[in-house]
C-alpha atoms as a PDB file:
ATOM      1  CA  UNK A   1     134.076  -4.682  22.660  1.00  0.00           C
ATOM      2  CA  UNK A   2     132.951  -3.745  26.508  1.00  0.00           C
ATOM      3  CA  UNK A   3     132.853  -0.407  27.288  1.00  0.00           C
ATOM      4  CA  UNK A   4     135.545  -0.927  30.186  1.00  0.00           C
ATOM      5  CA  UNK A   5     138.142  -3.005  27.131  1.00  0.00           C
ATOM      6  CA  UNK A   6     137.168   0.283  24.940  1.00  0.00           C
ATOM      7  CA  UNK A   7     138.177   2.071  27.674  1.00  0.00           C
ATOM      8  CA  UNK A   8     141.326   0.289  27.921  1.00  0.00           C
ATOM      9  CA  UNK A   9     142.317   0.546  24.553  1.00  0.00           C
ATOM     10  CA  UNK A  10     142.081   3.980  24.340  1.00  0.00           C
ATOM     11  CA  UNK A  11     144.483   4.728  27.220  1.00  0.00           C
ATOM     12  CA  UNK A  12     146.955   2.118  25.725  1.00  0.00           C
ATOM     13  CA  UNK A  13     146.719   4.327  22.720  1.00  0.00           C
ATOM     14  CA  UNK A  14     147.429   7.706  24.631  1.00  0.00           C
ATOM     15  CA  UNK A  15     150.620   6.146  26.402  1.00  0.00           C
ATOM     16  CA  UNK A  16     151.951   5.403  23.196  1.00  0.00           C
ATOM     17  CA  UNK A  17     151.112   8.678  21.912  1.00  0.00           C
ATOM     18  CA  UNK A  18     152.408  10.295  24.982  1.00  0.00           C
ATOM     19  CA  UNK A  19     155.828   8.286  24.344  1.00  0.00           C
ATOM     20  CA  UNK A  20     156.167   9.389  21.057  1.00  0.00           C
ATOM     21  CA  UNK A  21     155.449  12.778  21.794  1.00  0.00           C
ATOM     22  CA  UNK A  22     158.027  13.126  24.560  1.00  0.00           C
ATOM     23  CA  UNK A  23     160.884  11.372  22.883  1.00  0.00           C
ATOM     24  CA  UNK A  24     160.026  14.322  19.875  1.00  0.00           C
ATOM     25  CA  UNK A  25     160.078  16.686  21.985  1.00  0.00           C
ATOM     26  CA  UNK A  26     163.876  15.528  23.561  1.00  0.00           C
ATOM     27  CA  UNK A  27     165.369  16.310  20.176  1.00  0.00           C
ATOM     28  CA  UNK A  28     163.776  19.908  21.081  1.00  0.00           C
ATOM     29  CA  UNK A  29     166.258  22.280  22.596  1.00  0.00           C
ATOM     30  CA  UNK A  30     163.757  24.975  23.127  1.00  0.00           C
ATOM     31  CA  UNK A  31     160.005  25.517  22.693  1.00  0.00           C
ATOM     32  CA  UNK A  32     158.254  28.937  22.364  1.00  0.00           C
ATOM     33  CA  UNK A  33     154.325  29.119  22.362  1.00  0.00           C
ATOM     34  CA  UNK A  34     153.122  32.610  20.782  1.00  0.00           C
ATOM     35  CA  UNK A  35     150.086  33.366  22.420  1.00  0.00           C
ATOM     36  CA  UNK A  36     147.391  36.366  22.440  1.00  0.00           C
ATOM     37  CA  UNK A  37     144.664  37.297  24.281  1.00  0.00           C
ATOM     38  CA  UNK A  38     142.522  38.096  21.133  1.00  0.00           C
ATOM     39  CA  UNK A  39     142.717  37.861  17.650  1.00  0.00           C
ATOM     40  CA  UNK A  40     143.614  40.807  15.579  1.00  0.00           C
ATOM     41  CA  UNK A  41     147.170  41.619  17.050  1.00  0.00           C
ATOM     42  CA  UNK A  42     149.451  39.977  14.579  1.00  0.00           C
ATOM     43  CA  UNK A  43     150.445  36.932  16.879  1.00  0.00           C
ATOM     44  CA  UNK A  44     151.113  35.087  13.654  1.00  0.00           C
ATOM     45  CA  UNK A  45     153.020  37.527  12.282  1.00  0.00           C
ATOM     46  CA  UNK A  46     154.969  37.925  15.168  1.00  0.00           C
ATOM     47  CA  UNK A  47     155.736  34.239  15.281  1.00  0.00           C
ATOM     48  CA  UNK A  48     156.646  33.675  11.811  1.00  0.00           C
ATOM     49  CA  UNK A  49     159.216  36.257  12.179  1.00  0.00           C
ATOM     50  CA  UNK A  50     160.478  35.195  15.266  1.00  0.00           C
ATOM     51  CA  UNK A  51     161.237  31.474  13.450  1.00  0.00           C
ATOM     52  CA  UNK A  52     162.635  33.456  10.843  1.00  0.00           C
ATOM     53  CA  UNK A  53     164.722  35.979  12.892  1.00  0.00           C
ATOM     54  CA  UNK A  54     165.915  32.875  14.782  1.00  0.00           C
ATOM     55  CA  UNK A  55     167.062  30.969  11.516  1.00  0.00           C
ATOM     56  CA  UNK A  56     168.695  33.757  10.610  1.00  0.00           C
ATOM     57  CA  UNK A  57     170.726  33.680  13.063  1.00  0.00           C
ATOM     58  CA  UNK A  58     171.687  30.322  12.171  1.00  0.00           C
ATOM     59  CA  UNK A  59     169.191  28.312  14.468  1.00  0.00           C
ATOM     60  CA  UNK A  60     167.729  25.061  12.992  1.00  0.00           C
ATOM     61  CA  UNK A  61     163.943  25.394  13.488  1.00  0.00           C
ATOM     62  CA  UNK A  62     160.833  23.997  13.320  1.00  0.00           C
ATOM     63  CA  UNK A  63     157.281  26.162  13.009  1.00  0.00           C
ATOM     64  CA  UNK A  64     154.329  24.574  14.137  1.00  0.00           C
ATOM     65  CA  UNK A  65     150.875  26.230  13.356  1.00  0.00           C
ATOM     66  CA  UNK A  66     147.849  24.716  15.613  1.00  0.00           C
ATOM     67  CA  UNK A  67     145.432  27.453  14.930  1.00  0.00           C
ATOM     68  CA  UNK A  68     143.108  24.834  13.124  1.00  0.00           C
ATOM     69  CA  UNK A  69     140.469  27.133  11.984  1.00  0.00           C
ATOM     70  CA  UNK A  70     142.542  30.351  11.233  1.00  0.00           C
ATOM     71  CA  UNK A  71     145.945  28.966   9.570  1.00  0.00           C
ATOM     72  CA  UNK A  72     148.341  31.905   8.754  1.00  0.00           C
ATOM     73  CA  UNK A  73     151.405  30.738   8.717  1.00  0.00           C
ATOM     74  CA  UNK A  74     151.746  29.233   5.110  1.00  0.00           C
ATOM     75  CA  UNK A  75     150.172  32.395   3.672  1.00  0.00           C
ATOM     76  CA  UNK A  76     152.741  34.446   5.229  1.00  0.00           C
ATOM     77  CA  UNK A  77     155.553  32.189   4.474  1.00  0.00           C
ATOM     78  CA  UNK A  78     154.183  31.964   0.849  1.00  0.00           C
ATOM     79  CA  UNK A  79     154.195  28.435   0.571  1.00  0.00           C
ATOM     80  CA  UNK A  80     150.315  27.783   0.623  1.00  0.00           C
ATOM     81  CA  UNK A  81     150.646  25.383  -2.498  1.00  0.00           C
ATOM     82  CA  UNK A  82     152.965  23.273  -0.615  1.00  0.00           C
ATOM     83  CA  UNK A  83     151.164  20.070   0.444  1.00  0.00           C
ATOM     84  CA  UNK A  84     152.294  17.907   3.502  1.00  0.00           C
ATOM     85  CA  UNK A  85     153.210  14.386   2.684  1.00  0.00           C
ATOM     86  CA  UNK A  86     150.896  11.731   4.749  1.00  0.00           C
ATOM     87  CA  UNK A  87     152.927   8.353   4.894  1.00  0.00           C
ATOM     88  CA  UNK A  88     151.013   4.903   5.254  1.00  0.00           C
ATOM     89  CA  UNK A  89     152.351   4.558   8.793  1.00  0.00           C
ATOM     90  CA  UNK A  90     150.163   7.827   8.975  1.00  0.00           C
ATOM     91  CA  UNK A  91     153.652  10.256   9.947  1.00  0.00           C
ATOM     92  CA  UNK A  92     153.386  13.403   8.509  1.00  0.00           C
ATOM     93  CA  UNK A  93     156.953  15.170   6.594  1.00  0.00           C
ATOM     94  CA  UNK A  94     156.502  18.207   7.409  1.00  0.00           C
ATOM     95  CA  UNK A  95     157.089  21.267   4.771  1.00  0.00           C
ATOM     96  CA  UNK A  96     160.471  22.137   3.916  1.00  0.00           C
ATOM     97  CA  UNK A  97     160.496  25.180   3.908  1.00  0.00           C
ATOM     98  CA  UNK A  98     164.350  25.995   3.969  1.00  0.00           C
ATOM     99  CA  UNK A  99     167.007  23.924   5.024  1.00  0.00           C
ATOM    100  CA  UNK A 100     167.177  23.799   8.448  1.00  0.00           C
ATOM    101  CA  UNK A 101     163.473  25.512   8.643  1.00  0.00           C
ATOM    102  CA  UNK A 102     160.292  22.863   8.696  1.00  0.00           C
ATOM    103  CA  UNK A 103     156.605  24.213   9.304  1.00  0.00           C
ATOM    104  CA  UNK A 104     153.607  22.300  10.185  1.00  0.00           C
ATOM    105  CA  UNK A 105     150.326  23.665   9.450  1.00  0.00           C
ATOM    106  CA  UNK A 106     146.960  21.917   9.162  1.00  0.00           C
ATOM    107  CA  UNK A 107     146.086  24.257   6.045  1.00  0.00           C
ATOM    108  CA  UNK A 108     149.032  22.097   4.285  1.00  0.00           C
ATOM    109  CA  UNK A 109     147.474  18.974   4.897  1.00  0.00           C
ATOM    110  CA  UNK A 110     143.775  20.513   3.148  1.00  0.00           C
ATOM    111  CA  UNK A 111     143.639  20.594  -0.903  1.00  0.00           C
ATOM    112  CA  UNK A 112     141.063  23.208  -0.558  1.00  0.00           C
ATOM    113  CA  UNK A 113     142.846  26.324   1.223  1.00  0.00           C
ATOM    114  CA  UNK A 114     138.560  27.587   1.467  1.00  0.00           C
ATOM    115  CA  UNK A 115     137.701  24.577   3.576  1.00  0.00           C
ATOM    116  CA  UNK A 116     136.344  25.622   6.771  1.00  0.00           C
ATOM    117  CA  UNK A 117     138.085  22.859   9.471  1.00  0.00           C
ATOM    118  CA  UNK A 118     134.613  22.047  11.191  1.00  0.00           C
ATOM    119  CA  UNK A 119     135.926  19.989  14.786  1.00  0.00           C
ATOM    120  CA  UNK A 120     135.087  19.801  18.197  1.00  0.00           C
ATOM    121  CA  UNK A 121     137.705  19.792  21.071  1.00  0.00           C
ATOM    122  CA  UNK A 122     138.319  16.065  21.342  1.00  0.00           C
ATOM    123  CA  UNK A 123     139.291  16.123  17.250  1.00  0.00           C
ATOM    124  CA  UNK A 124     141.448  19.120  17.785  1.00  0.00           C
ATOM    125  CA  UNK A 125     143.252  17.630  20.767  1.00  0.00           C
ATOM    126  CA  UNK A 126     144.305  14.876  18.994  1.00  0.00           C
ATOM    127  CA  UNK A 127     145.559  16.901  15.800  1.00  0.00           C
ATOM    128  CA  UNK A 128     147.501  19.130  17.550  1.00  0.00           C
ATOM    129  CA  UNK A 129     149.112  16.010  19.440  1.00  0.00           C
ATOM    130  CA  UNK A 130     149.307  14.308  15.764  1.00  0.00           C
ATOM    131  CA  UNK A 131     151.436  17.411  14.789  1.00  0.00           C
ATOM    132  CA  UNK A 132     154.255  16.548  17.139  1.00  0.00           C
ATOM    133  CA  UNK A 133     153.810  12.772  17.847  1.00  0.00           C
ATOM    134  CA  UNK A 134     153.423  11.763  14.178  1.00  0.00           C
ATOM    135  CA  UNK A 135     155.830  14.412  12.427  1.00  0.00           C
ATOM    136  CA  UNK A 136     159.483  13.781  12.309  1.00  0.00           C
ATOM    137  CA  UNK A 137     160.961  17.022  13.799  1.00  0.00           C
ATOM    138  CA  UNK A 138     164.201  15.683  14.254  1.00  0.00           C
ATOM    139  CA  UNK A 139     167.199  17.569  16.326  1.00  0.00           C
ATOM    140  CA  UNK A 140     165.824  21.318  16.267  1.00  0.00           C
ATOM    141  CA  UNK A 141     167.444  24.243  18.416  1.00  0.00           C
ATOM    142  CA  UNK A 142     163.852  26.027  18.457  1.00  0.00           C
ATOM    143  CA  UNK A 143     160.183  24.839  17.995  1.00  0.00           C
ATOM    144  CA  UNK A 144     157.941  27.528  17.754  1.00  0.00           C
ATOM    145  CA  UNK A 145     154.608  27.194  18.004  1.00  0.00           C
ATOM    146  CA  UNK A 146     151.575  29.222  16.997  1.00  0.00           C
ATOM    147  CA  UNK A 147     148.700  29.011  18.935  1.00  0.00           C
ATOM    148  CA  UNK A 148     145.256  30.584  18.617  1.00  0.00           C
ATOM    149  CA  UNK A 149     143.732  33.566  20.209  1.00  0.00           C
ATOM    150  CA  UNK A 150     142.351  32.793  23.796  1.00  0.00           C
ATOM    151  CA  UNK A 151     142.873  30.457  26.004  1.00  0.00           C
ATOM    152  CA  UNK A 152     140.372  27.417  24.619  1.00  0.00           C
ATOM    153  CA  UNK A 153     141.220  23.667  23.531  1.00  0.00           C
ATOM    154  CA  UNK A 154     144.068  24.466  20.969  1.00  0.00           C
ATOM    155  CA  UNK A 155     146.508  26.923  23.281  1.00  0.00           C
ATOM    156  CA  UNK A 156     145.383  24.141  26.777  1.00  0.00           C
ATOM    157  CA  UNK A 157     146.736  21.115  24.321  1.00  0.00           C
ATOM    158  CA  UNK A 158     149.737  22.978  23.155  1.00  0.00           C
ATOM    159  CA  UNK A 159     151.009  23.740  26.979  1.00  0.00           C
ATOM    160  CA  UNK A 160     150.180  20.731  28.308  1.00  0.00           C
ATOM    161  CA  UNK A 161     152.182  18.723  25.139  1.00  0.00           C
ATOM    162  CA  UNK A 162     154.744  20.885  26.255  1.00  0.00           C
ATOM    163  CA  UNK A 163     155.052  21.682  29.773  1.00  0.00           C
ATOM    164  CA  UNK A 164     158.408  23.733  29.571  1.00  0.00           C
ATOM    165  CA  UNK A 165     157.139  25.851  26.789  1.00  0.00           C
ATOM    166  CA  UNK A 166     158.134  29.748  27.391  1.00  0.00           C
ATOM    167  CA  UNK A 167     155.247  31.783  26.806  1.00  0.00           C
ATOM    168  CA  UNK A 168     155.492  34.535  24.200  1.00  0.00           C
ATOM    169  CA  UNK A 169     152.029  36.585  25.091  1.00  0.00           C
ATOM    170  CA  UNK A 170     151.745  39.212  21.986  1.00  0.00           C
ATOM    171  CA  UNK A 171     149.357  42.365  22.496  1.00  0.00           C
ATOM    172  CA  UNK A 172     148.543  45.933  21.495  1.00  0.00           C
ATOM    173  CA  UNK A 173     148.876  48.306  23.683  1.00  0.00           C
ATOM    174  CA  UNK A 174     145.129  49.100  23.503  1.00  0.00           C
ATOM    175  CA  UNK A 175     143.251  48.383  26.791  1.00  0.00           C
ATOM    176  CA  UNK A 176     140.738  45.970  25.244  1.00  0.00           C
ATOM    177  CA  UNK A 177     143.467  43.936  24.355  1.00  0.00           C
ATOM    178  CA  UNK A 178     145.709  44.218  27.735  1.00  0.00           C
ATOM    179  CA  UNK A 179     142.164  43.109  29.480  1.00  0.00           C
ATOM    180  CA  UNK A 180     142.713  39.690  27.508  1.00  0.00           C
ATOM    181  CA  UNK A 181     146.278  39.449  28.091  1.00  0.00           C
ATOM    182  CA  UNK A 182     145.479  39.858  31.430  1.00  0.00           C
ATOM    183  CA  UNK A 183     143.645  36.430  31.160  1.00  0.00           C
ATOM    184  CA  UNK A 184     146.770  34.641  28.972  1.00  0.00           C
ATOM    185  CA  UNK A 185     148.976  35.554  31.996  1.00  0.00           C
ATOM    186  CA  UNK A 186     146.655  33.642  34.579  1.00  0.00           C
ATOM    187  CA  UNK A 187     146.779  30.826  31.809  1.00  0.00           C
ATOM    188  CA  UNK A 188     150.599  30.653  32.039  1.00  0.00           C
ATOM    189  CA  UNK A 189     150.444  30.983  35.439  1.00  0.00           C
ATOM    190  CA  UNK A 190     147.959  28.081  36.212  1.00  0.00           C
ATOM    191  CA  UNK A 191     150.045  26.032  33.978  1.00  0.00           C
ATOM    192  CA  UNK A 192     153.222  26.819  35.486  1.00  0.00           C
ATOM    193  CA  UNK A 193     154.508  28.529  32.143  1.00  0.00           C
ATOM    194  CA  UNK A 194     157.234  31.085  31.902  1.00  0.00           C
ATOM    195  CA  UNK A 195     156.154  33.837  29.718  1.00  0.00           C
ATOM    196  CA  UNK A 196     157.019  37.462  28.543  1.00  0.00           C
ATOM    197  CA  UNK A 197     155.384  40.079  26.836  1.00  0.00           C
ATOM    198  CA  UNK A 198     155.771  41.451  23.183  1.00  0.00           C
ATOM    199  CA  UNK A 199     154.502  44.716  22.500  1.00  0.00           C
ATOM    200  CA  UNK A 200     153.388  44.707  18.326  1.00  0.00           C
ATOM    201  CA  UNK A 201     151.841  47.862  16.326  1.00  0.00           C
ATOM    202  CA  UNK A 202     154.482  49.937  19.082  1.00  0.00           C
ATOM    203  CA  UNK A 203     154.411  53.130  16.808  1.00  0.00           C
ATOM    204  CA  UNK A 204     153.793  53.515  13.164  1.00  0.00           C
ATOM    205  CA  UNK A 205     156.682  53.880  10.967  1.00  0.00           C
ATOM    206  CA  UNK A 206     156.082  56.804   8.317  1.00  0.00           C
ATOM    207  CA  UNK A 207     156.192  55.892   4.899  1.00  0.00           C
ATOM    208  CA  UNK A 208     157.506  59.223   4.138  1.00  0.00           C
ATOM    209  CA  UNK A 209     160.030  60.073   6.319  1.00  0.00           C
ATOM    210  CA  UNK A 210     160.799  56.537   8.195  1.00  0.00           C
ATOM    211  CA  UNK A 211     160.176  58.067  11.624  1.00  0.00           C
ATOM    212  CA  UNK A 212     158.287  56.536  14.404  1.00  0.00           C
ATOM    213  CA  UNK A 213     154.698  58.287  15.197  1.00  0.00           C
ATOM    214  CA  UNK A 214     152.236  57.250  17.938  1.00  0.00           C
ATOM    215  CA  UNK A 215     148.313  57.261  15.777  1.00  0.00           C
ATOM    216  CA  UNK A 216     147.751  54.417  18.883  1.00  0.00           C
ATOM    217  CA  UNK A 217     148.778  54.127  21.790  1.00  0.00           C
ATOM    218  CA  UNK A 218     152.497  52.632  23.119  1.00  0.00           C
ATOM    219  CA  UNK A 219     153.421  51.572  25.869  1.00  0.00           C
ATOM    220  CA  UNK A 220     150.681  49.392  27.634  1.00  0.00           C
ATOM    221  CA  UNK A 221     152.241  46.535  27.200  1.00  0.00           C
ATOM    222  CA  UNK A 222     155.472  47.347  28.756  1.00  0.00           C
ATOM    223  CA  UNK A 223     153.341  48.699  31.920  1.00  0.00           C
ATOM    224  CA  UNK A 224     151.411  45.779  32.001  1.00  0.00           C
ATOM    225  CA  UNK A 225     154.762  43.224  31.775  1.00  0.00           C
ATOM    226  CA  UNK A 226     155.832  45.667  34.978  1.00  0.00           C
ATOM    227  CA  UNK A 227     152.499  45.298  37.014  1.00  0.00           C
ATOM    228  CA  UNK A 228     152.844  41.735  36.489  1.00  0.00           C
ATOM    229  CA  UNK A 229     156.350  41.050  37.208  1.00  0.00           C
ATOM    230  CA  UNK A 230     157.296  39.782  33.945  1.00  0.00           C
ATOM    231  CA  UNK A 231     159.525  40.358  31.026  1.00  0.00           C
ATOM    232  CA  UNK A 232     158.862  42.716  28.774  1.00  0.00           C
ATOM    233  CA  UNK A 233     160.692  41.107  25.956  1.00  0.00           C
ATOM    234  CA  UNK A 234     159.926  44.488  23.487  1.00  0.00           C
ATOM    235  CA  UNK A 235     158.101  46.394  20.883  1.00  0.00           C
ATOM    236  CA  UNK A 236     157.321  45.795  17.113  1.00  0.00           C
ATOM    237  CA  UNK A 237     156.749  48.582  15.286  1.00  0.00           C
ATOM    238  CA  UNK A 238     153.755  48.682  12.655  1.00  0.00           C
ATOM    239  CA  UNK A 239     155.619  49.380   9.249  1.00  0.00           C
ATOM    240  CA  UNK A 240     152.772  49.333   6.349  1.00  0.00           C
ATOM    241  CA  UNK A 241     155.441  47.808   4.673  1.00  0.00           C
ATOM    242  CA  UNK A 242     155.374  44.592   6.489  1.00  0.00           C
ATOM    243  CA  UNK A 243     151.978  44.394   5.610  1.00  0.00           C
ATOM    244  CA  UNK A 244     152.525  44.158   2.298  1.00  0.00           C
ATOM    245  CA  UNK A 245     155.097  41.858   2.940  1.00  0.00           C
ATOM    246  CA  UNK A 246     153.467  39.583   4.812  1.00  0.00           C
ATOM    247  CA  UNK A 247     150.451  39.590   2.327  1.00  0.00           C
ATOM    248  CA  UNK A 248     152.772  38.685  -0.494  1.00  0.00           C
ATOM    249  CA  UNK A 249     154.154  35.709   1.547  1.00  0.00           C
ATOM    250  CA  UNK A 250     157.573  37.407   1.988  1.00  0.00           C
ATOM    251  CA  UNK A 251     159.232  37.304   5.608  1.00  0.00           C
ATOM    252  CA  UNK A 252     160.928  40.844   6.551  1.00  0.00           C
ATOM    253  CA  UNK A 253     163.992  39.173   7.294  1.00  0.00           C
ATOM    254  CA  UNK A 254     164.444  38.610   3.247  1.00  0.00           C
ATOM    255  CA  UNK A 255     163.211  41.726   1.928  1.00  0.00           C
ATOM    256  CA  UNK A 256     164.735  43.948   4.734  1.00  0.00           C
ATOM    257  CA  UNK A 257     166.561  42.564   7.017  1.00  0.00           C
ATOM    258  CA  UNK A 258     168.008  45.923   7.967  1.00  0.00           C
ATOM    259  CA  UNK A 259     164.602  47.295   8.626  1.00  0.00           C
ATOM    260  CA  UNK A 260     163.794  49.185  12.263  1.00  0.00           C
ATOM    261  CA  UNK A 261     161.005  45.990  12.386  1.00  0.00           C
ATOM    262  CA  UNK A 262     163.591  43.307  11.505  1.00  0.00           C
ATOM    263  CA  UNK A 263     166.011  44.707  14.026  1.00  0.00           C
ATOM    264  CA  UNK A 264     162.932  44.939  16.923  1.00  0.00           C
ATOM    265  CA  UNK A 265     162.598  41.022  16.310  1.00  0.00           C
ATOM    266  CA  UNK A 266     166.516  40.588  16.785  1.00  0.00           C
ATOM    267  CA  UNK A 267     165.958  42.325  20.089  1.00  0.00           C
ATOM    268  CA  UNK A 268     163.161  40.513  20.814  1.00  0.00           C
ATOM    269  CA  UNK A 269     164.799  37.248  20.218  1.00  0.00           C
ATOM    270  CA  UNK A 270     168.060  38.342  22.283  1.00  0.00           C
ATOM    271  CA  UNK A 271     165.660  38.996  24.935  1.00  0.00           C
ATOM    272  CA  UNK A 272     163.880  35.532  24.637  1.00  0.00           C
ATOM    273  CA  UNK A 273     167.378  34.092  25.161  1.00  0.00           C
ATOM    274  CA  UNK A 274     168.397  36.174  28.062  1.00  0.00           C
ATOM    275  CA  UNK A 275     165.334  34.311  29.917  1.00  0.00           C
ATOM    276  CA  UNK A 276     166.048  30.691  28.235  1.00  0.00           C
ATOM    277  CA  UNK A 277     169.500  31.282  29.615  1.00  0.00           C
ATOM    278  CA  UNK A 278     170.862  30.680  25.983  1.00  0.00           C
ATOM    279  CA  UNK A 279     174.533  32.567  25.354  1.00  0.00           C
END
């Protein structure tokens, strides 16, 4: 094969792909893309429970994990022994995790959870496309999607695949992490995104007395959302309780969905809809 017919029948190959993905993504109603500046500030956390917060409230939704070398999101849904099934057509099922609520991760698709996922960008770029092109989503009300720290190959691919994505940008309220946040807003920005800004470890709750103290600081990211003329879509507080949760695989929305953190993500989430326009 020529180098120009190669050349040829990989763009063929893209324009199908590009098909598939777009007719996937009609059966969409909404997309959120959880993003962070850095790692470290519980951007995985904070968009399992926002698919989880959002089913609860009776959404259909689908989770999609494209952080290819740091997979969370099975761990903290506690189905990491659940194995995606890889048809001969070479669709993917996605895991089931409850009715109504499907998650895509690329740790379900490994038989060794230890593997280290050793690809450059042109490998990655093509997974994360195989994730929505290949996988049978189906009519969803939400697709959220969890994207890697920083703005490299994985979080680029995500908002390009899906152009009218609203950005969820997740940060501390420590300065070394508003710095990077500053850089995921220019992101959205140059990619015509529409974005707002979560605030997570906003207080510590006490284990002793369930009141709200301030061992970090609060606040920055509401300040920042204001300098930047954007959203501020709220705070999460940092309950060691979640913690635990999360390291047990257990969502807070089914061990205490009365919580003060379960109730900041039903905020968050009426906030998120305020902006999608969604009654």
């Amino acid at each position: 094969m020529t180098a120009e017919k190669g050349k040829s029948c990989r763009g063929a190959v893209k324009a199908l792909q590009d098909e598939m993905i777009r007719r996937s993504l009609d059966h969409i109603r909404h997309k959120l893309l959880v993003m962070s500046g850095k790692g470290g500030v519980g951007k995985s956390t904070v968009a399992v429970n926002l698919a989880c917060g959002l089913y609860a409230e009776g959404s259909k939704v689908g989770l999609l994990d494209v952080d290819l070398h740091g997979p969370s999101v099975p761990g903290l849904l506690g189905i990491k022994d659940r194995m995606t099934r890889v048809r001969e057509d070479r669709t993917m099922d996605p895991v089931v995790y409850r009715e109504g609520f499907e998650v895509m991760s690329v740790e379900s698709l490994l038989r060794d959870k230890d593997a280290s996922v050793i690809w450059k960008g042109p490998l990655k770029t093509n997974m994360i496309r195989q994730f929505v092109a290949d996988v049978p989503w189906g009519d969803l009300d939400y697709l959220v999607v969890d994207a890697p720290p920083g703005t490299g190959d994985e979080p680029m691919t995500a908002a390009r695949m899906i152009p009218d994505a609203f950005a969820v940008i997740v940060t501390t309220s420590q300065e070394l992490s508003l710095a990077d946040v500053r850089k995921s807003v220019q992101f959205c920005r140059r990619l015509n995104l529409r974005m707002g800004i979560v605030e997570n470890m906003s207080g510590l709750v006490c284990p002793h007395c369930g009141g709200v103290i301030d061992p970090f600081k609060t606040g920055g990211g509401k300040r920042l959302a204001s300098e930047a003329g954007l959203p501020f879509l709220g705070g999460i507080p940092l309950d060691p309780e979640l913690v635990s949760l999360s390291d047990n695989g257990t969502p807070v929305f089914e061990a205490r969905p009365d919580s003060d953190v379960a109730r900041a993500f039903l905020n968050i989430i009426r906030r998120i809809k305020e902006e999608l326009g969604v009654e």
